[in-house]
Protein backbone atom coordinates (compact mmCIF):
# COMPACT_ATOMS: atom_id res chain seq x y z
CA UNK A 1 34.48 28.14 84.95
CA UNK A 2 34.92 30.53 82.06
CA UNK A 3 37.81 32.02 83.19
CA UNK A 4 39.67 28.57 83.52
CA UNK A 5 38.79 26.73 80.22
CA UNK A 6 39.71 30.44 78.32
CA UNK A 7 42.98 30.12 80.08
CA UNK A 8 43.88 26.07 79.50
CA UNK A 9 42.70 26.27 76.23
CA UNK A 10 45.29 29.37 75.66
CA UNK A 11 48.02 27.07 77.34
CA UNK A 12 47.07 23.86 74.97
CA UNK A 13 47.72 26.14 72.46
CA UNK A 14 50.97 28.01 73.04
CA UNK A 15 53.26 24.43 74.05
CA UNK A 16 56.46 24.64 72.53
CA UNK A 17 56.41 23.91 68.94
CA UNK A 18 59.29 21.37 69.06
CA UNK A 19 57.23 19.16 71.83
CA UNK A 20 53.80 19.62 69.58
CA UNK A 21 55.96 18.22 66.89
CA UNK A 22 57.23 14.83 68.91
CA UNK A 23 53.45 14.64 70.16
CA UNK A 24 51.66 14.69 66.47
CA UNK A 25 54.98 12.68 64.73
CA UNK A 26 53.35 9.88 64.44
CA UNK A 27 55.90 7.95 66.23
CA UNK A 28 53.06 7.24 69.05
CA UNK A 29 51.10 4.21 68.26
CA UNK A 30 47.82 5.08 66.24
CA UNK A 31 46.21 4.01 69.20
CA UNK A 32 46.19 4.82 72.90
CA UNK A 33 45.01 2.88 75.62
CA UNK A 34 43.98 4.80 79.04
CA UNK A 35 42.04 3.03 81.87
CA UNK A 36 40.64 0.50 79.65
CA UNK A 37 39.88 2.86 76.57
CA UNK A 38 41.37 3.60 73.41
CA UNK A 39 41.90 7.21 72.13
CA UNK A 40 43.36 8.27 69.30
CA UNK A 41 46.92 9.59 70.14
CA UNK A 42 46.39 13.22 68.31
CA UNK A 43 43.22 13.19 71.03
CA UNK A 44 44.88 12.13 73.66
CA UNK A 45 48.04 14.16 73.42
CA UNK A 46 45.78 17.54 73.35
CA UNK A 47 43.62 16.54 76.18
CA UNK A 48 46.88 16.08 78.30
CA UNK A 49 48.58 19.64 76.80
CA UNK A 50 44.84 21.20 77.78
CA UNK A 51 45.70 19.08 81.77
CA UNK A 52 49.33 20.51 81.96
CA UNK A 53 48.45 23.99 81.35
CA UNK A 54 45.64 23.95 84.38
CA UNK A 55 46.43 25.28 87.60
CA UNK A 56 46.17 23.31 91.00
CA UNK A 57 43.56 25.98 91.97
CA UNK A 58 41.62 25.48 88.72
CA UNK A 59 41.32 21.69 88.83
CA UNK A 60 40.35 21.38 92.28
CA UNK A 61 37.64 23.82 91.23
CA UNK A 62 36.86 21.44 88.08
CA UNK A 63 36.81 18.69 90.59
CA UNK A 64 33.94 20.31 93.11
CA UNK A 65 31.78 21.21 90.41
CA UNK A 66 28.66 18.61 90.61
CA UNK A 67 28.90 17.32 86.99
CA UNK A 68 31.86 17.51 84.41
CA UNK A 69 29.83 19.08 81.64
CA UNK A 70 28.53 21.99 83.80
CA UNK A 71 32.66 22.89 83.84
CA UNK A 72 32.44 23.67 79.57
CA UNK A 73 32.09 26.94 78.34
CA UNK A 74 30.08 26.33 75.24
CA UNK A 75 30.64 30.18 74.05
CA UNK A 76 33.64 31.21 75.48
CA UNK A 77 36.63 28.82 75.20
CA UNK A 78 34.42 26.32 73.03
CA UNK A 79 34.31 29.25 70.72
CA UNK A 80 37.71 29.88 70.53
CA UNK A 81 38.20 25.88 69.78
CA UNK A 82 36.08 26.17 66.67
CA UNK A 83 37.23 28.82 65.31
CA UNK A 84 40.69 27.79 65.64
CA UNK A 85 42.18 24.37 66.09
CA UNK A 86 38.68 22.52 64.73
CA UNK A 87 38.84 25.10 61.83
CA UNK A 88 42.29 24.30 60.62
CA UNK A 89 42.19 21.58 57.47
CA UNK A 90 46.05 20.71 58.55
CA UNK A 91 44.33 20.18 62.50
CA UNK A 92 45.67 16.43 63.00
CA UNK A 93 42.73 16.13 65.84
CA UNK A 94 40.20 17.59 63.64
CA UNK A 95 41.15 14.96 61.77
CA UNK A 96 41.08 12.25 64.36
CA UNK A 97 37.73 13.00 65.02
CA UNK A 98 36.15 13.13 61.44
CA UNK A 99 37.84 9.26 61.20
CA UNK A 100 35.58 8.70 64.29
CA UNK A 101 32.42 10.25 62.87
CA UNK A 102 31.90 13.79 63.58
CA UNK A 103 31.11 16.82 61.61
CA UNK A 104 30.04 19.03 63.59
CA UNK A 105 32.56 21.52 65.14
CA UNK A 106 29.89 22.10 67.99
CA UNK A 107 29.85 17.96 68.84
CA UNK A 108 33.62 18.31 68.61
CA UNK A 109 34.78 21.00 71.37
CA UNK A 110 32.10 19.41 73.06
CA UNK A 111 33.59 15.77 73.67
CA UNK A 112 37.41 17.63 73.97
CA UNK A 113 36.25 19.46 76.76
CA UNK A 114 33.89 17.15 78.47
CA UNK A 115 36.76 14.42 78.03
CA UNK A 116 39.21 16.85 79.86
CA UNK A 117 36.93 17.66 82.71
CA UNK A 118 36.71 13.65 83.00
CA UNK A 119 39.91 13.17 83.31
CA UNK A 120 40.93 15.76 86.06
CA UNK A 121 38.04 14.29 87.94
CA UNK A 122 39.17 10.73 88.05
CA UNK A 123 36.08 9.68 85.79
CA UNK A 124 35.84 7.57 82.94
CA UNK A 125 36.22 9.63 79.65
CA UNK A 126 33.88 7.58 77.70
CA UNK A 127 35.08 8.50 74.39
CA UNK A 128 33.20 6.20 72.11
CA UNK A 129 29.98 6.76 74.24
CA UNK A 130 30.27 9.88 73.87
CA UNK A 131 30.59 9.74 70.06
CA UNK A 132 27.74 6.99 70.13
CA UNK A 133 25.41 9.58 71.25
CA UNK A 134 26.26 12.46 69.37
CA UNK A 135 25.89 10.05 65.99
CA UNK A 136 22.57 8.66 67.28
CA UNK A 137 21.28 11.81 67.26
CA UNK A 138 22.05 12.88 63.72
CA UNK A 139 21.36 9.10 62.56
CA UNK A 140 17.64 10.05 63.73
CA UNK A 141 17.85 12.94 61.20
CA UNK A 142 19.12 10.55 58.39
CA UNK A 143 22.73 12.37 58.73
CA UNK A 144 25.72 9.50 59.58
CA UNK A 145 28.82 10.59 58.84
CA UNK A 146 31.81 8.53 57.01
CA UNK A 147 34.39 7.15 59.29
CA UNK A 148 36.38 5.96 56.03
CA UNK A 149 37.19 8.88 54.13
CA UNK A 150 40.16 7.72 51.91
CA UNK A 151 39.45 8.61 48.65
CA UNK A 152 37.82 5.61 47.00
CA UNK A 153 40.18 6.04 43.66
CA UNK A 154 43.59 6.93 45.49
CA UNK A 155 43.35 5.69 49.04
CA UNK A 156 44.31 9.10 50.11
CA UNK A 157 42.43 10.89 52.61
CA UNK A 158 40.25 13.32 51.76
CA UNK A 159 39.03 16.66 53.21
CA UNK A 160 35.13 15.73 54.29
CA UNK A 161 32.41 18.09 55.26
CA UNK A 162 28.34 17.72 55.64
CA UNK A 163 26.91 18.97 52.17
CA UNK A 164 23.22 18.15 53.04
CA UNK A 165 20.56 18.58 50.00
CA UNK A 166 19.72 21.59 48.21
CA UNK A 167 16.73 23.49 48.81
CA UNK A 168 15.98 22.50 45.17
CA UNK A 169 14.25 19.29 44.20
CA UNK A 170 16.04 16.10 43.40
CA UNK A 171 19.12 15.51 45.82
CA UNK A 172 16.53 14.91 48.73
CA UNK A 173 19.51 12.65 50.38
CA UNK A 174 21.60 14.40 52.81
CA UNK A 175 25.12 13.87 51.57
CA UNK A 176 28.55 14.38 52.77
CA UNK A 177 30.96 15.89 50.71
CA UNK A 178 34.63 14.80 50.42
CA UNK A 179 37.78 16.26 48.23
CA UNK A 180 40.67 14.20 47.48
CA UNK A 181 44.12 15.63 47.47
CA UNK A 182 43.82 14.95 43.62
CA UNK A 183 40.94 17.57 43.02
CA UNK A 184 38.28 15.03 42.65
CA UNK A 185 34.85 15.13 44.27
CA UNK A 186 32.94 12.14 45.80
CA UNK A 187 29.49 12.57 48.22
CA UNK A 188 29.03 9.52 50.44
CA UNK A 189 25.05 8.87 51.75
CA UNK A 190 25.32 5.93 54.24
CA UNK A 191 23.26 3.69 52.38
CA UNK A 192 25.21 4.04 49.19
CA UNK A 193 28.77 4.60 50.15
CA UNK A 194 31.37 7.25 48.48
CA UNK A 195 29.79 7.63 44.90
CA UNK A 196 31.05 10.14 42.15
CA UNK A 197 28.76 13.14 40.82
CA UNK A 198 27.92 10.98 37.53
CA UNK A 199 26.47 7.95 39.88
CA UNK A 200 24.69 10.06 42.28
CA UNK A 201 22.89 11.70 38.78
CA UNK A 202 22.43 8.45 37.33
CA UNK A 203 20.71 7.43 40.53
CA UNK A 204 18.75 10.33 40.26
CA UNK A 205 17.37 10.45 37.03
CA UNK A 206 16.88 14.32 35.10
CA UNK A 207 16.15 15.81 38.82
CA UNK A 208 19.67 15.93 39.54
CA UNK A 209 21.00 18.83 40.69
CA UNK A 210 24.55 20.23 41.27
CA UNK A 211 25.21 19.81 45.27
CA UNK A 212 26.52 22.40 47.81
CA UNK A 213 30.24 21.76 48.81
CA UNK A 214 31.61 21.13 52.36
């Protein structure tokens, strides 16, 4: 199965930039509903780019395998996803997919790929399950990600990324780090919110330390 998701993920890729610009236009709805699901369109739209560029041969291959998620190449073409669509700050589905939770680029490739396989097998994609788990299992680690990340001054979105504490005493939360378009800083713990740097310290008394960025 290596072979194949290299090459789809090579053919989601190279579309014609004129149809990648209709798809991500925003003149789709900011929903999509499929088979009684809704999927954000920048999802959806690369899941079917990924399903165009597969050959007959390679889907009916992806369709006798005995599970979906033994189809994923975790190091080959789920590689090549993180270190290039997921780790583009102008990706409009890395994007999508931050506003639904995630952080990690590892979760990420992960649900585009198993969600793909799904889909040329006829099966439920099971997008929010999928995301359900993959946040339950950080949640047991005291890590939950934003799913609002408009700057809480501005209202513009801001560029998020896990922070965590640092290996120094006093930050002993594990924070998420976002940057507005406007420069400013904000780290959001899920009991407190989006806070600035002056309300985390005042929180924390003379402990406070500076925190790692994104």
């Amino acid at each position: 199965m290596r072979l194949i998701a290299y090459l789809v993920l090579v053919a989601a890729f190279s579309s014609c930039q004129k149809r990648g610009e209709v798809l991500f236009s925003g003149e789709r709805p900011d929903q999509v509903q499929l088979d009684g699901e809704v999927l954000p369109p920048e999802f959806d739209s690369f899941i079917d780019r990924m399903i165009e560029g597969t050959s007959e041969e390679d889907r009916l291959k992806i369709k006798e395998a005995a599970t979906a998620e033994e189809t994923y190449d975790h190091l080959g073409a789920g590689m090549a996803l993180r270190n290039g669509e997921l780790n583009r700050n102008d990706s409009k589905l890395r994007k999508a997919l931050i506003r639904k939770g995630l952080f990690a680029p590892d979760d990420m490739s992960g649900i585009i790929f198993l969600s793909y396989a799904r889909r040329i097998r006829g099966e439920p994609v099971k997008f929010e399950e999928q995301i359900s788990d993959f946040r339950r299992f950080w949640a047991s680690d005291d890590m939950v990600a934003p799913t609002d990340i408009s700057c809480p001054r501005c209202k513009q979105e801001m560029e998020v990324g896990y922070s965590g504490p640092p290996p120094e005493p006093g930050w002993v939360k594990k924070y998420f780090h976002g940057v507005c378009p406007t420069g400013d800083d904000f780290w959001y713990y899920h009991a407190d919110g989006w806070l600035t740097f002056e309300e985390v310290e005042s929180n924390m008394g003379e402990q406070a330390v500076t925190p790692n960025g994104p």
